[in-house]
C-alpha atoms as a PDB file:
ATOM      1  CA  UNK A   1      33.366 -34.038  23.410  1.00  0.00           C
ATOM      2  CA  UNK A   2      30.258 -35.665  22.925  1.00  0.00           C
ATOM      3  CA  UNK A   3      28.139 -32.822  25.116  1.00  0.00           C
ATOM      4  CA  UNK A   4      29.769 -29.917  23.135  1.00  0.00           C
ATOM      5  CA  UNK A   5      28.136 -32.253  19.956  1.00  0.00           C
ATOM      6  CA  UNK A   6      25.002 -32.647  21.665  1.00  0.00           C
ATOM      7  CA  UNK A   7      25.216 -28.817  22.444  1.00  0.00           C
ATOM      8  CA  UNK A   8      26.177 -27.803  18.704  1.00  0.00           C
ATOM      9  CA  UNK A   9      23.281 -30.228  17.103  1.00  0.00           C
ATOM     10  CA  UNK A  10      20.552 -28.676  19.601  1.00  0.00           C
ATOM     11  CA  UNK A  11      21.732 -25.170  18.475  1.00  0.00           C
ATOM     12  CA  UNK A  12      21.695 -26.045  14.734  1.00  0.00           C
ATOM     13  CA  UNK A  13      18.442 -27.925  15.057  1.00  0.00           C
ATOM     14  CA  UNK A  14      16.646 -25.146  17.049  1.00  0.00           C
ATOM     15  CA  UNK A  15      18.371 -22.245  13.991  1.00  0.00           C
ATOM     16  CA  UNK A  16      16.802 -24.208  11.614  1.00  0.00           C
ATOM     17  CA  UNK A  17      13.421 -24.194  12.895  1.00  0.00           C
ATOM     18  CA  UNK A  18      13.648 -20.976  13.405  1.00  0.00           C
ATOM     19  CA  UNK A  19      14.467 -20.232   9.722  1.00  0.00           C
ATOM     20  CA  UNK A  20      12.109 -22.532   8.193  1.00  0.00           C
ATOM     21  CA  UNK A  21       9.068 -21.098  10.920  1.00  0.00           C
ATOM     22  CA  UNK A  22      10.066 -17.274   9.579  1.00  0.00           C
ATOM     23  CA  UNK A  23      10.015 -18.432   6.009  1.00  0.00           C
ATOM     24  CA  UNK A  24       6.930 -20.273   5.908  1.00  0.00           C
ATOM     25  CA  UNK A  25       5.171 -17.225   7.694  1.00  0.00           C
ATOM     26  CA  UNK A  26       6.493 -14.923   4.709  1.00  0.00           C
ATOM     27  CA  UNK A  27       5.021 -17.508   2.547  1.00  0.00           C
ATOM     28  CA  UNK A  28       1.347 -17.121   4.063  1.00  0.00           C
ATOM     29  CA  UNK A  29       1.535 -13.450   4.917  1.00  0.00           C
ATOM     30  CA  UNK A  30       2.272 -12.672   1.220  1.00  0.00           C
ATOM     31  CA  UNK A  31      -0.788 -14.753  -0.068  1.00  0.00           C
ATOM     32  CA  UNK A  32      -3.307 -12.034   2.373  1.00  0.00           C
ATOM     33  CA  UNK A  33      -5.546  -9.925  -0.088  1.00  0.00           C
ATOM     34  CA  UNK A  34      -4.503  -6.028  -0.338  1.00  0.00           C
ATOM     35  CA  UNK A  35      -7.358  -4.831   2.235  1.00  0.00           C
ATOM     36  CA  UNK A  36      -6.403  -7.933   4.875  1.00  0.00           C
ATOM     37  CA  UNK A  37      -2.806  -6.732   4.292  1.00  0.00           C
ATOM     38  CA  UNK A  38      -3.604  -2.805   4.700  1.00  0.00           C
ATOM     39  CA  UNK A  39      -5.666  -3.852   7.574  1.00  0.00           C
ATOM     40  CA  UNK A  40      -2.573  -5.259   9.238  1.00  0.00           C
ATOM     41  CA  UNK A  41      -0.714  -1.536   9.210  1.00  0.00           C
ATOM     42  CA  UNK A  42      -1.835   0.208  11.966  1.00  0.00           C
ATOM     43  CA  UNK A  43      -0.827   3.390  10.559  1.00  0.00           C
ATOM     44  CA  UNK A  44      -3.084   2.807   7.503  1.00  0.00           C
ATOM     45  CA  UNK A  45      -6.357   2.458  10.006  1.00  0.00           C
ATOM     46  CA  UNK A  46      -7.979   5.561   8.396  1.00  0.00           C
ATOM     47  CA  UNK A  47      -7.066   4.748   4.538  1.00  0.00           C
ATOM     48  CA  UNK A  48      -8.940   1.137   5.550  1.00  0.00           C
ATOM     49  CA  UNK A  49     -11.996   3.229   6.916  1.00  0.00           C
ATOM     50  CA  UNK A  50     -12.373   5.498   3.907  1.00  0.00           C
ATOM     51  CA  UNK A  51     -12.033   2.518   1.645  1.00  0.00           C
ATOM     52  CA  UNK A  52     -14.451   0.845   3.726  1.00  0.00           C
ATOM     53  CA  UNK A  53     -16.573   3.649   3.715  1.00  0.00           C
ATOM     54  CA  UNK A  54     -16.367   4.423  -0.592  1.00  0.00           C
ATOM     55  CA  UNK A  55     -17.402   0.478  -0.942  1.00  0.00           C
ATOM     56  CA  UNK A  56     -14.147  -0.479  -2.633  1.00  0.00           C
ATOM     57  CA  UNK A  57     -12.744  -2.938  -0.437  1.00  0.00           C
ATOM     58  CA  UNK A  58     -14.069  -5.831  -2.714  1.00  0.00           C
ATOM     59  CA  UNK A  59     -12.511  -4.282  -5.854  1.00  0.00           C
ATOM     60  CA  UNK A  60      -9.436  -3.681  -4.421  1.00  0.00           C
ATOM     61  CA  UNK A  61      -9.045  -7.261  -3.118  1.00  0.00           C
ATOM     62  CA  UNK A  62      -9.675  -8.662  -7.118  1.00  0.00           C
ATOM     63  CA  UNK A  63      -7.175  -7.839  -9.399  1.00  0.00           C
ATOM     64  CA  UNK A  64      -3.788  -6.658  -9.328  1.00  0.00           C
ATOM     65  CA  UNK A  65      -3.156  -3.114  -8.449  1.00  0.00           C
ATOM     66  CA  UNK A  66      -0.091  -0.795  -7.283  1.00  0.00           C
ATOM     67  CA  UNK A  67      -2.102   0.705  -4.357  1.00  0.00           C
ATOM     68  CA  UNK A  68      -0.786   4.384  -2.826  1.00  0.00           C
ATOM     69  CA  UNK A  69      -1.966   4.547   0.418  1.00  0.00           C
ATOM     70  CA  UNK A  70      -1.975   7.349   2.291  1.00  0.00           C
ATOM     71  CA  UNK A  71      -1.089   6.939   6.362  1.00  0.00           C
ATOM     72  CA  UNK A  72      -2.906   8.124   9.221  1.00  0.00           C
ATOM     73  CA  UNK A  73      -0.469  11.366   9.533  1.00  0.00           C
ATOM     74  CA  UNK A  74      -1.292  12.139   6.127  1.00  0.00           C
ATOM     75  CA  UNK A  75      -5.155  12.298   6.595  1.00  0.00           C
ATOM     76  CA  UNK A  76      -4.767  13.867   9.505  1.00  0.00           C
ATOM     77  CA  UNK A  77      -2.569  16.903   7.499  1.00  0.00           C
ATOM     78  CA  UNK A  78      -5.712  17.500   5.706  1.00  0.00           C
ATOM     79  CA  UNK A  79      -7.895  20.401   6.276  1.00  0.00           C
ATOM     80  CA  UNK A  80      -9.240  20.775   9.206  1.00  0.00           C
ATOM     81  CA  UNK A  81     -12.766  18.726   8.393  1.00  0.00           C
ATOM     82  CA  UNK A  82     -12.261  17.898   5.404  1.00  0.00           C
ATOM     83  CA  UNK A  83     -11.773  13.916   6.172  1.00  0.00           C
ATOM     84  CA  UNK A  84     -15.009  14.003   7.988  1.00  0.00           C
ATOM     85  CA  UNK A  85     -16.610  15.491   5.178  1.00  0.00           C
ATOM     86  CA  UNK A  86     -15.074  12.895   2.639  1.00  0.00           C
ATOM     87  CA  UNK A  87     -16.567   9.916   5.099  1.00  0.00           C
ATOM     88  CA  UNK A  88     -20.131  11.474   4.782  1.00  0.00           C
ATOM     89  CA  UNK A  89     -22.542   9.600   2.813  1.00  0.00           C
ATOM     90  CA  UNK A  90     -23.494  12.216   0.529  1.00  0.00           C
ATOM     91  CA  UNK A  91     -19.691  12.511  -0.429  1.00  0.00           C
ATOM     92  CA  UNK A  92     -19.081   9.258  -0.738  1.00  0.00           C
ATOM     93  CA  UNK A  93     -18.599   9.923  -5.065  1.00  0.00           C
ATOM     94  CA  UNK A  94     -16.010  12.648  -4.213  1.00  0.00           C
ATOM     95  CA  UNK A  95     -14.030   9.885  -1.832  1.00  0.00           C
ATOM     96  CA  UNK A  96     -14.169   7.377  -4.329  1.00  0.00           C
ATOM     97  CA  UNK A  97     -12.332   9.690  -6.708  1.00  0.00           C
ATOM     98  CA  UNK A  98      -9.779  10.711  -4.369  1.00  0.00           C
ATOM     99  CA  UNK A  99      -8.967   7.012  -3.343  1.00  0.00           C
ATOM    100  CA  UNK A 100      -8.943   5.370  -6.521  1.00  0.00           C
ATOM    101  CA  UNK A 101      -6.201   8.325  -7.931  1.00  0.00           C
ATOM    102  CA  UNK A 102      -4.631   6.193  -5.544  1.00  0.00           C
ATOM    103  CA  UNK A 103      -4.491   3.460  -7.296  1.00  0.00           C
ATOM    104  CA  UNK A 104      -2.715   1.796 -10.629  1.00  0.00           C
ATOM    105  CA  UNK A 105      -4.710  -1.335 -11.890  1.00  0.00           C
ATOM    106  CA  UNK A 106      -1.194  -3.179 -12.917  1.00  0.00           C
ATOM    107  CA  UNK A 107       1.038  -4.245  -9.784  1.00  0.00           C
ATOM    108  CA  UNK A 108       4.393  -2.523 -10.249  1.00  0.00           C
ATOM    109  CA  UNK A 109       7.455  -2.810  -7.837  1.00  0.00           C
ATOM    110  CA  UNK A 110      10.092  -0.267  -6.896  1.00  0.00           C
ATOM    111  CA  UNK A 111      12.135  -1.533 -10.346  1.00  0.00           C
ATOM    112  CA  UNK A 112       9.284  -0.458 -12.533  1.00  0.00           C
ATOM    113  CA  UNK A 113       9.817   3.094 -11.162  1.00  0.00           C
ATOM    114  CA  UNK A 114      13.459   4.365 -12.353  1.00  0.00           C
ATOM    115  CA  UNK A 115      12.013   5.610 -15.739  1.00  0.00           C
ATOM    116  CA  UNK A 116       9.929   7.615 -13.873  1.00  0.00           C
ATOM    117  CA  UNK A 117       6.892   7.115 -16.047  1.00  0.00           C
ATOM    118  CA  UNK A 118       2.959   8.224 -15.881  1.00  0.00           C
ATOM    119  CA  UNK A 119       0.747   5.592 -15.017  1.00  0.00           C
ATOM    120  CA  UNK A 120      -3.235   5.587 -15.787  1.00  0.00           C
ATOM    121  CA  UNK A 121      -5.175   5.129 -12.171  1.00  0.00           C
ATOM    122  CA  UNK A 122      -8.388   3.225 -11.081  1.00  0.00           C
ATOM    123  CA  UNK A 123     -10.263   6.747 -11.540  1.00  0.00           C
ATOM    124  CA  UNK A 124      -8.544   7.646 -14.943  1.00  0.00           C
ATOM    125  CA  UNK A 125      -6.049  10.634 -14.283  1.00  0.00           C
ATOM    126  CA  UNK A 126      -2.339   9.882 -14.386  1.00  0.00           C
ATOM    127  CA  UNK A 127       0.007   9.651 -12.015  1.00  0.00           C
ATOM    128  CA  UNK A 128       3.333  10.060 -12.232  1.00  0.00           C
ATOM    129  CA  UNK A 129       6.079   8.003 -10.257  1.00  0.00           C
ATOM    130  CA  UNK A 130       9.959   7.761 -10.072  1.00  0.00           C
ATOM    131  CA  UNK A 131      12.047   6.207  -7.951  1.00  0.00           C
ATOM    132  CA  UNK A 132      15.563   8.254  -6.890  1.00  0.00           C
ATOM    133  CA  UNK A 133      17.513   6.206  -5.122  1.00  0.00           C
ATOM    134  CA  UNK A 134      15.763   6.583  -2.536  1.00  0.00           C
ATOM    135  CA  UNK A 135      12.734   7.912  -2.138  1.00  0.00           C
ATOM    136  CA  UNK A 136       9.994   7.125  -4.977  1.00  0.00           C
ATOM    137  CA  UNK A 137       7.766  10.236  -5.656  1.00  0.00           C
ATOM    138  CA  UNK A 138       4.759  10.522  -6.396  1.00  0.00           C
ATOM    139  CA  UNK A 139       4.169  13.257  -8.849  1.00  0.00           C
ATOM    140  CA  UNK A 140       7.464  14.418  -7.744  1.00  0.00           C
ATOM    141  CA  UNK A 141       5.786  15.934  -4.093  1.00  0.00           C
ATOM    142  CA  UNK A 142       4.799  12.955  -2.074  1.00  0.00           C
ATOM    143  CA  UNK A 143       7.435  10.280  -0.914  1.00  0.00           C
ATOM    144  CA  UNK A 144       6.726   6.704  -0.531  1.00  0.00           C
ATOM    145  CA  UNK A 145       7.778   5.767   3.145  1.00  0.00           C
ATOM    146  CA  UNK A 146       7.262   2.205   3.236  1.00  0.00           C
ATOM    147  CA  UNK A 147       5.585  -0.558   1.263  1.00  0.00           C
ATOM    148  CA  UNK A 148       3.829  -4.148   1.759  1.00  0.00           C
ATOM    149  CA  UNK A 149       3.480  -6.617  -0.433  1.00  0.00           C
ATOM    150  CA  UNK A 150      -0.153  -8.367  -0.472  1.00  0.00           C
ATOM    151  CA  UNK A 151      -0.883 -11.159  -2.721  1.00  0.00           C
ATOM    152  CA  UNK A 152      -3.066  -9.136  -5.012  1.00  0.00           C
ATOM    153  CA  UNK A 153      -1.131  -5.833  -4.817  1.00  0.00           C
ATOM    154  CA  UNK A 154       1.761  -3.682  -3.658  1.00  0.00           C
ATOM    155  CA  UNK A 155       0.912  -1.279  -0.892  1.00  0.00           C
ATOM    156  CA  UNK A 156       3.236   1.810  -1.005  1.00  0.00           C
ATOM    157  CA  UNK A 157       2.460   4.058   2.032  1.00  0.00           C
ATOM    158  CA  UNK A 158       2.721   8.299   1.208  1.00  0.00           C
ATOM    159  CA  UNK A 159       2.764  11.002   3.599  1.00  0.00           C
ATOM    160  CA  UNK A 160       0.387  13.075   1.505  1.00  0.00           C
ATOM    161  CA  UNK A 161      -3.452  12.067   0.332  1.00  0.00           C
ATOM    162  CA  UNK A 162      -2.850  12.486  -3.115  1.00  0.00           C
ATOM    163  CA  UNK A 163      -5.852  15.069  -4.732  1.00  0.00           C
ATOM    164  CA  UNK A 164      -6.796  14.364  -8.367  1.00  0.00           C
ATOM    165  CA  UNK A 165      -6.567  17.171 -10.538  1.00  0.00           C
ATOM    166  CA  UNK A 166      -9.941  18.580 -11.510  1.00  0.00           C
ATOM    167  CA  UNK A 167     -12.270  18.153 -14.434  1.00  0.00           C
ATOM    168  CA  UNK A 168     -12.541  14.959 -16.424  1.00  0.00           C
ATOM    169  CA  UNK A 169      -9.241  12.963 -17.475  1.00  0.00           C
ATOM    170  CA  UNK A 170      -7.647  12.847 -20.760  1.00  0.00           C
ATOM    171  CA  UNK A 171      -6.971   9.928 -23.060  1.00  0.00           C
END
């Protein structure tokens, strides 16, 4: 009897390490910045470069921000060279239009979406966003596919790079 005790105590000893090891790594991954976080997502490699490359890395790491980040399959369902001309130094205003109509200065979580409400971005055109049980849309063509919670911001990976309209926003 006292070996199946011995047994049963080493089993709920070695559980409960387990469980408190999982939870305190939830605790320290959640307190990562939204570009360490994005950084983390393979399949958001090329959102991280053309971040990277507009210079906004530092403002998206200060401050809170809904972030709608486009993955690697939906650069690559661009244009044919029309990435590689975003990246290009002489583009780099262009870029930083595109990737901040990405991006809602207010961190807002799945909840916040089932009004299905507009939302000012970073670069001043609205974006609209609704959540129907499942998927949330984002101006009611591009489907969130995932999301990551950084402790700055809410990453919501789309499978479509998300084009401003043109001309100067509207108050």
């Amino acid at each position: 009897m006292t070996a199946k005790k011995d047994i049963l105590l080493g089993f709920a000893v070695a559980l409960s390490l387990t469980l408190l090891s999982g939870i305190a790594l939830a605790q320290t991954t959640n307190y990562v910045n939204a570009m360490d976080t994005a950084k983390m997502a393979d399949e958001l490699s090329t959102f991280v470069a053309a971040v990277e490359a507009a210079g906004l890395g530092d403002k998206l790491n200060n401050g809170q921000y809904t972030i709608f980040a486009p993955t690697n399959e939906a650069f690559a369902n661009l244009p044919e060279g029309k990435l590689d001309r975003l990246l290009l130094p002489e583009n780099k205003q262009k870029l930083i239009e595109i990737l901040t109509y990405h991006v809602i200065p207010v961190r807002l979580s799945v909840d916040d979406f089932r009004e299905g409400k507009s939302y000012k971005t970073l670069n001043g055109h609205m974006l609209n966003v609704l959540f129907t049980n499942p998927p949330i849309l984002v101006n009611k063509k591009i489907s969130v596919i995932s999301s990551l919670a950084a402790s700055n911001a809410i990453i919501y990976f789309v499978d479509k790079v998300i084009l401003p309209p043109e001309g100067k926003p509207t108050n």
